[in-house]
Structure formats: C-alpha cells, structure tokens
N, C-alpha and C. Protein backbone atom coordinates (compact mmCIF):
# COMPACT_ATOMS: atom_id res chain seq x y z
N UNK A 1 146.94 46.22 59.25
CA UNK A 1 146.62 45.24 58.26
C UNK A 1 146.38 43.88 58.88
N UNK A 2 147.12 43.44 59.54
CA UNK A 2 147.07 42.58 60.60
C UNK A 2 146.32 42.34 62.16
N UNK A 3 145.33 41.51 61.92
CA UNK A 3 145.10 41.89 63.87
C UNK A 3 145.70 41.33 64.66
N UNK A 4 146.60 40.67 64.49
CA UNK A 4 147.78 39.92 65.10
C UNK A 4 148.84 40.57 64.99
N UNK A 5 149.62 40.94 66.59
CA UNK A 5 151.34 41.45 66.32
C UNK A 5 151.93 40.15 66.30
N UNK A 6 152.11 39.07 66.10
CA UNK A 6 152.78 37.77 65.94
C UNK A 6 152.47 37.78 64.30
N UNK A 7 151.86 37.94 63.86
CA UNK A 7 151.87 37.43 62.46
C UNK A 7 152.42 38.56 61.77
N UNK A 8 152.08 39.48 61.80
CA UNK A 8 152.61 40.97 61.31
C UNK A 8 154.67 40.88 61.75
N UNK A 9 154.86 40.98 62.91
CA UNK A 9 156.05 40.38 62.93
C UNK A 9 157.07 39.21 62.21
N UNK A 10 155.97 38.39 62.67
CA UNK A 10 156.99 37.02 61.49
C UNK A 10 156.70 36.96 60.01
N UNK A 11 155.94 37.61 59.49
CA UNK A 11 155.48 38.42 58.12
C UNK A 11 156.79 39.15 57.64
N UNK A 12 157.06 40.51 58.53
CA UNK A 12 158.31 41.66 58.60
C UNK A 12 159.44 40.86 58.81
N UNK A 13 160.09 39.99 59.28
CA UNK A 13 161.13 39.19 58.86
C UNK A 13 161.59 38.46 58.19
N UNK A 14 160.09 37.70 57.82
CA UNK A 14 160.71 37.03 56.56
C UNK A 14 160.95 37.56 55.24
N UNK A 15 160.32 38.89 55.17
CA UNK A 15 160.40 39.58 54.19
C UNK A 15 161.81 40.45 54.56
N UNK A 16 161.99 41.00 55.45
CA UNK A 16 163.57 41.30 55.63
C UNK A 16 164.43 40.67 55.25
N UNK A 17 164.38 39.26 55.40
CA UNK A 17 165.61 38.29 55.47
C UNK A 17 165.67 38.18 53.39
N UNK A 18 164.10 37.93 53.03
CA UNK A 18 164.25 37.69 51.61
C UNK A 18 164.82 38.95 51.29
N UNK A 19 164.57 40.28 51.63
CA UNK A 19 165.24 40.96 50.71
C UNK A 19 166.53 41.55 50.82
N UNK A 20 166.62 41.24 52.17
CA UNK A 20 168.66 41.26 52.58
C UNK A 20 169.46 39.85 51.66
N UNK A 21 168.93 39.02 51.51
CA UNK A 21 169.69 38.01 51.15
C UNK A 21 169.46 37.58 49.50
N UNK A 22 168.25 37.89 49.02
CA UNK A 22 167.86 38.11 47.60
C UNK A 22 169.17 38.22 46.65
N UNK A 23 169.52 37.56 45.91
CA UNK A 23 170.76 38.61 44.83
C UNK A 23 170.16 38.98 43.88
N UNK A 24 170.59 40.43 43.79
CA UNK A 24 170.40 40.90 42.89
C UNK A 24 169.33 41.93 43.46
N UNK A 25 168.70 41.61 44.49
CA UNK A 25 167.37 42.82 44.85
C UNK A 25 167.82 43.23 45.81
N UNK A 26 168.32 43.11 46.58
CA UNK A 26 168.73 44.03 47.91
C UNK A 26 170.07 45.05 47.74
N UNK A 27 170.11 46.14 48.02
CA UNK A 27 171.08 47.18 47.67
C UNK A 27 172.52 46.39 48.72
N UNK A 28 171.68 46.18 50.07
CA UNK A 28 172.82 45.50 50.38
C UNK A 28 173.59 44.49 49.90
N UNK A 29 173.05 43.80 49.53
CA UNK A 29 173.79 42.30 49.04
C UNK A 29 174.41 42.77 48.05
N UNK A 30 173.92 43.78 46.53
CA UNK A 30 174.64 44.28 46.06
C UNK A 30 175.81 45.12 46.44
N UNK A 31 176.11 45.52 47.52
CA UNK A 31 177.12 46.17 48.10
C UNK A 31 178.14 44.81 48.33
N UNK A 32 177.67 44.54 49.22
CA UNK A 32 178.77 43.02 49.72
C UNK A 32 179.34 42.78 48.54
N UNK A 33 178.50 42.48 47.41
CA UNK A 33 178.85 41.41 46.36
C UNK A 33 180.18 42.55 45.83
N UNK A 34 179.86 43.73 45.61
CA UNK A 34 180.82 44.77 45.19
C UNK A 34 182.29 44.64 46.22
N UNK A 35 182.01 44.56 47.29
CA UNK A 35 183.08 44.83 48.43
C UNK A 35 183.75 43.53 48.17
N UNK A 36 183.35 42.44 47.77
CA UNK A 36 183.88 41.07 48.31
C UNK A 36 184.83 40.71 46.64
N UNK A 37 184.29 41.74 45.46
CA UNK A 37 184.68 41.45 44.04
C UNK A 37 186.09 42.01 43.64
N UNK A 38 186.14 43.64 44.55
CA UNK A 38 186.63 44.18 44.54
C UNK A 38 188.50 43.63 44.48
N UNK A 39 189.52 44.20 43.55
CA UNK A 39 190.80 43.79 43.64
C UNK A 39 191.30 45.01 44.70
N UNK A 40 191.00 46.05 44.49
CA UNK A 40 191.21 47.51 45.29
C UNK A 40 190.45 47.74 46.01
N UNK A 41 190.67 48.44 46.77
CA UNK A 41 189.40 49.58 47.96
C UNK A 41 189.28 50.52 47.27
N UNK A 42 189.90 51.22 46.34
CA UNK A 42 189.68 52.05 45.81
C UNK A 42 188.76 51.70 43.95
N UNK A 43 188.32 50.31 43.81
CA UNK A 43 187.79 50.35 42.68
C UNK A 43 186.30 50.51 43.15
N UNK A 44 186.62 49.74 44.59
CA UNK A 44 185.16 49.26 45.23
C UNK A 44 183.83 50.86 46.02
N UNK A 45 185.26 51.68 45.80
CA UNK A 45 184.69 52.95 46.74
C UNK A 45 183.53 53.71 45.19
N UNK A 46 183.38 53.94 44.63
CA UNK A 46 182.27 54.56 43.31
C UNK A 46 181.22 54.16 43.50
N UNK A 47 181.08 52.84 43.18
CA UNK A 47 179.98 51.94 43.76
C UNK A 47 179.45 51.44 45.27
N UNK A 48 180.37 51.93 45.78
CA UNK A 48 179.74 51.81 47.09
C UNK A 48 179.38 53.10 47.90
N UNK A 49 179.57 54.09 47.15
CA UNK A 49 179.56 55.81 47.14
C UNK A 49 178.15 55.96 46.89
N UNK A 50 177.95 55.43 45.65
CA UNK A 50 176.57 55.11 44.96
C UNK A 50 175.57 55.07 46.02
N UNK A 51 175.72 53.36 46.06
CA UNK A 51 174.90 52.38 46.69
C UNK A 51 174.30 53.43 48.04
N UNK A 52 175.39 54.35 48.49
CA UNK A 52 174.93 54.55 50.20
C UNK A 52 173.98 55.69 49.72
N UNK A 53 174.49 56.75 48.70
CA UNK A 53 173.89 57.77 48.45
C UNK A 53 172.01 57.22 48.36
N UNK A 54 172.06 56.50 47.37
CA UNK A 54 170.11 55.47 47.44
C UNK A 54 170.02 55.36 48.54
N UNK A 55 170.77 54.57 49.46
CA UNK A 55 170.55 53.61 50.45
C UNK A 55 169.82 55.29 51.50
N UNK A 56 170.52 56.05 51.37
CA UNK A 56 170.24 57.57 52.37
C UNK A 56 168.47 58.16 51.78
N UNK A 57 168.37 58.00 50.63
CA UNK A 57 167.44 58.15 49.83
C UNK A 57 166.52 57.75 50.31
N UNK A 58 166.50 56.45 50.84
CA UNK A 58 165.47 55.08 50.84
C UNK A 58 165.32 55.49 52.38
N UNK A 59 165.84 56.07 52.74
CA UNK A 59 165.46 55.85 54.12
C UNK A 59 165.14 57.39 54.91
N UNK A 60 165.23 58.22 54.25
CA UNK A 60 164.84 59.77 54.04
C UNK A 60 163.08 59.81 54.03
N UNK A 61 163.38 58.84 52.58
CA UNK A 61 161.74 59.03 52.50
C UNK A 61 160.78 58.34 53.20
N UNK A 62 161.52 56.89 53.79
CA UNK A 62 160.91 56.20 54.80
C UNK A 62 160.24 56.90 56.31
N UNK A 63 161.29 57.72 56.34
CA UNK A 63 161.42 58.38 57.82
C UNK A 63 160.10 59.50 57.67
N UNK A 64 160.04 60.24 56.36
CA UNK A 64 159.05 60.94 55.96
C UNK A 64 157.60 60.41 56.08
N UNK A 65 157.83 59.33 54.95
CA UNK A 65 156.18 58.82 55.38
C UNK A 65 155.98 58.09 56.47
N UNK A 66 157.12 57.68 57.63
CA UNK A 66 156.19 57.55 58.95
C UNK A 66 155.81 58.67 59.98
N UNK A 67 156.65 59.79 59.47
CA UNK A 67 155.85 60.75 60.19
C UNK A 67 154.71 61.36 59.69
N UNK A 68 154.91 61.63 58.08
CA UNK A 68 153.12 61.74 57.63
C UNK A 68 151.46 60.73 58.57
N UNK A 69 152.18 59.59 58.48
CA UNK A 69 151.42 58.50 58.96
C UNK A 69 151.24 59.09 60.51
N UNK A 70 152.20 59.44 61.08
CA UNK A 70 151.63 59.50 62.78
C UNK A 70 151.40 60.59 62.86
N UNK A 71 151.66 61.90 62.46
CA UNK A 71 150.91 63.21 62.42
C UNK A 71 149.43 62.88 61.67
N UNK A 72 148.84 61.70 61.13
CA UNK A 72 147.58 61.63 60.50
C UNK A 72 146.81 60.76 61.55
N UNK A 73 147.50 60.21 62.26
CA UNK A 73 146.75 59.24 62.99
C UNK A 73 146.49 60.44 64.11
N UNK A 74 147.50 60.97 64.76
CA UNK A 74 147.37 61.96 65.54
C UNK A 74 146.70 62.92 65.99
C-alpha cells in the first residue's frame, strides 16, 4: 500500500499505540481496566477468561490470513 517502509511503519504504530491505549476499543485496555477494578482475583478471572478466549480468536485468524496472503504471493 505504501512505497515507503518508513511511512508504512510509523503509520503501524501509531495505530498500535491508538488502539492499545484507546478506552474502550482495545481488548487490552479493557482487560487492565478489569484487572486494576477488580476487589478479588477471583471476580477478575470470568472476564479475563473471556477477554483471552477473543484475544486467541483474533489472532488465529490473523495468523490464517497471513498465510493465505504468502501462499498467494508465492
């Protein structure tokens, strides 16, 4: 998309950083916010049971379509 690896890079971080730090949009930050609310470890463990189960999800299918992508380029 980019013909620049400098811009494509500092593009991919700033968009990392917005959506790690985002509230309310990042699964992580929603985790923290859960871990940090929490009175128990044990109220905090459901929701953070949750959260990882997506979080495994999200990154299943990630892993998928970059190998679609390099078996096509291939």
């Amino acid at each position: 998309m980019f013909r620049r690896q400098g811009y494509a890079l500092v593009l991919a971080l700033a968009l990392l950083l917005a959506v790690l730090l985002g509230k309310g949009v990042s699964l992580v930050n929603i985790l923290l916010t859960h871990l940090q609310n929490a009175s128990d470890s044990a109220d905090a463990l459901a929701p953070t049971g949750a959260l990882l189960a997506i979080t495994a999800g999200f990154v299943a299918a990630a892993v998928a379509m970059t190998q679609a992508i390099t078996r096509r380029k291939a």
